[in-house]
Protein backbone atom coordinates (compact mmCIF):
# COMPACT_ATOMS: atom_id res chain seq x y z
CA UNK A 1 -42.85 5.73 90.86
CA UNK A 2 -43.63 3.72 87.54
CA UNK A 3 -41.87 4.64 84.54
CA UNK A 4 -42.55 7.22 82.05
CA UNK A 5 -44.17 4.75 79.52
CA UNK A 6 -46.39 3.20 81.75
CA UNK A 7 -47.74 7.01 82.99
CA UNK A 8 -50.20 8.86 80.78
CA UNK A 9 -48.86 12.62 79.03
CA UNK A 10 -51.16 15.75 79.12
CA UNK A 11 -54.74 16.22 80.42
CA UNK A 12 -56.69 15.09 77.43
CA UNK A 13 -55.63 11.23 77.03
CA UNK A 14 -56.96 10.88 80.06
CA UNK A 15 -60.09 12.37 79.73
CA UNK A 16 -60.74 10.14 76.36
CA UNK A 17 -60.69 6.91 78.15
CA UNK A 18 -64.52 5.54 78.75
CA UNK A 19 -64.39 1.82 79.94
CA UNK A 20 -65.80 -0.09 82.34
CA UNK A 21 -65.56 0.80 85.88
CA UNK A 22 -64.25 -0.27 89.02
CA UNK A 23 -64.75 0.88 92.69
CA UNK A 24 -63.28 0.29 95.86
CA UNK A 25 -64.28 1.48 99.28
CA UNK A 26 -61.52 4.89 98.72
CA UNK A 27 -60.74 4.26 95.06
CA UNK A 28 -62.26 4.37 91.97
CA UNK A 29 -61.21 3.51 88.29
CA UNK A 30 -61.94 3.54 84.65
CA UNK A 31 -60.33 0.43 82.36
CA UNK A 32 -60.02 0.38 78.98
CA UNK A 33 -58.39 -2.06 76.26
CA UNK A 34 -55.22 -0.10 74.51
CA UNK A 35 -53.56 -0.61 71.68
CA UNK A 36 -49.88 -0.56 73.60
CA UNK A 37 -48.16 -3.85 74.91
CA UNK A 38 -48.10 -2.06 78.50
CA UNK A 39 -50.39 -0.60 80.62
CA UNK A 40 -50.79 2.93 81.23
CA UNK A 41 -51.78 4.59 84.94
CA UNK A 42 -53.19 7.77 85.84
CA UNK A 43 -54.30 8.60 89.25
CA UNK A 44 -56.62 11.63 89.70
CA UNK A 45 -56.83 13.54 93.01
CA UNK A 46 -59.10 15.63 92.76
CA UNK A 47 -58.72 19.62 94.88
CA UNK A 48 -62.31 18.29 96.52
CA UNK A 49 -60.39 15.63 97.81
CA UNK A 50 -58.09 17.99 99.85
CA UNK A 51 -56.68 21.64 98.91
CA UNK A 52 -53.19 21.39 99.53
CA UNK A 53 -51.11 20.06 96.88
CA UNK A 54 -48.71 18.75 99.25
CA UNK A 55 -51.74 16.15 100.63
CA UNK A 56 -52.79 15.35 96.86
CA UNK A 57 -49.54 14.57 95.69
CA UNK A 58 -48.25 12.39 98.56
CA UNK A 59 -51.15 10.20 97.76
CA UNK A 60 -50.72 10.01 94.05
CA UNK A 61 -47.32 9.15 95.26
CA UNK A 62 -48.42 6.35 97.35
CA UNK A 63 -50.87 4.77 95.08
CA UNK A 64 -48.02 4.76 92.16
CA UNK A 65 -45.86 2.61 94.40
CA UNK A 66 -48.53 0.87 95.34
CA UNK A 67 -49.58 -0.34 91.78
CA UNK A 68 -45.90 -0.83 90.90
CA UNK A 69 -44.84 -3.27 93.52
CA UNK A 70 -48.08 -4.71 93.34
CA UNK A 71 -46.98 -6.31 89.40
CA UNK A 72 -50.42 -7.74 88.46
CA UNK A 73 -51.38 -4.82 85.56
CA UNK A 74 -47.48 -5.39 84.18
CA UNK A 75 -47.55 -6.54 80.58
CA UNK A 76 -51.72 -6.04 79.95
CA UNK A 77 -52.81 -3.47 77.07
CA UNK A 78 -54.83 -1.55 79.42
CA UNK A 79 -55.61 2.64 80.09
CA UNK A 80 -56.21 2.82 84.12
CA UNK A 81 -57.79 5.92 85.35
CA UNK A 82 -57.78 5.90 88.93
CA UNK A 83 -59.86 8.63 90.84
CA UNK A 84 -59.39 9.08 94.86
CA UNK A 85 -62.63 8.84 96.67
CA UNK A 86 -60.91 9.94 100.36
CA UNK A 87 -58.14 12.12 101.85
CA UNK A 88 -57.65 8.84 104.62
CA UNK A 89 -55.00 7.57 101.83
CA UNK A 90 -52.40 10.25 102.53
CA UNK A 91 -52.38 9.24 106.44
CA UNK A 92 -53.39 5.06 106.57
CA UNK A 93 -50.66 2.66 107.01
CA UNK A 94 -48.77 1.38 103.93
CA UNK A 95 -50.11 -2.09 103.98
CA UNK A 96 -53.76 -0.45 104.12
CA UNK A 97 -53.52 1.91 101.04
CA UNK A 98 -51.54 -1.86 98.95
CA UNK A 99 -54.39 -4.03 100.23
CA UNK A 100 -56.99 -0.74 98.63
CA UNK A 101 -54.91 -1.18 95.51
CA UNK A 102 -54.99 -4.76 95.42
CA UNK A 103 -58.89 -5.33 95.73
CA UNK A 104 -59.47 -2.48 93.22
CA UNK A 105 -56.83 -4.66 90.84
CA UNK A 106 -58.66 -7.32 91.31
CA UNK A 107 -61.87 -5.88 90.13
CA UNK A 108 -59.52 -4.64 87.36
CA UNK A 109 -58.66 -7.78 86.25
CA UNK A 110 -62.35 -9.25 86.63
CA UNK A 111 -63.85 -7.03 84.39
CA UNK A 112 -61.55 -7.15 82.02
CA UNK A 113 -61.12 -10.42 81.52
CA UNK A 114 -65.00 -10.60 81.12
């Protein structure tokens, strides 16, 4: 799990944040510039994606360790919004749902430093 300070608090800061997107074949995200020294995450699993809480929250939990390992977002002021296209994340192999999270990164970091 990332830390506390890297996570957004409460529904509403995460609805505010309007930048440019990103998509990958399961993921999608919203980036925007903040005015932090750190980045802040969010991942957004939506009950469409799968009813069970138990389903939704083992892939938040995946995709968090996934994007903390990974490093590359560490030290960049930006708000990540990440929304879950598929349920497959909660049952693919680890090394699937890291290389998901490293081509959306990468589209992260494209379009941001455009």
């Amino acid at each position: 799990m990332i830390s506390s300070s890297n996570r957004f608090h409460g529904r509403r800061a995460v609805s505010r944040v309007r930048g440019k997107p990103a998509h990958s074949p399961r993921l999608s995200a919203r980036v925007a510039k903040n005015s932090n020294q750190s980045y802040r995450l969010a991942i957004v699993v939506s009950k469409k994606i799968d009813n069970r809480a138990v389903v939704r929250n083992r892939i938040r939990r995946r995709l968090f360790e996934a994007f903390r390992t990974q490093e590359k977002l560490h030290n960049l002021p930006l708000d990540v919004v990440v929304y879950v296209k598929s349920v497959d994340l909660a049952t693919v192999a680890a090394d699937q749902v890291e290389d998901e999270v490293a081509s959306l990164t990468a589209k992260i970091l494209n379009s941001h430093s455009s």
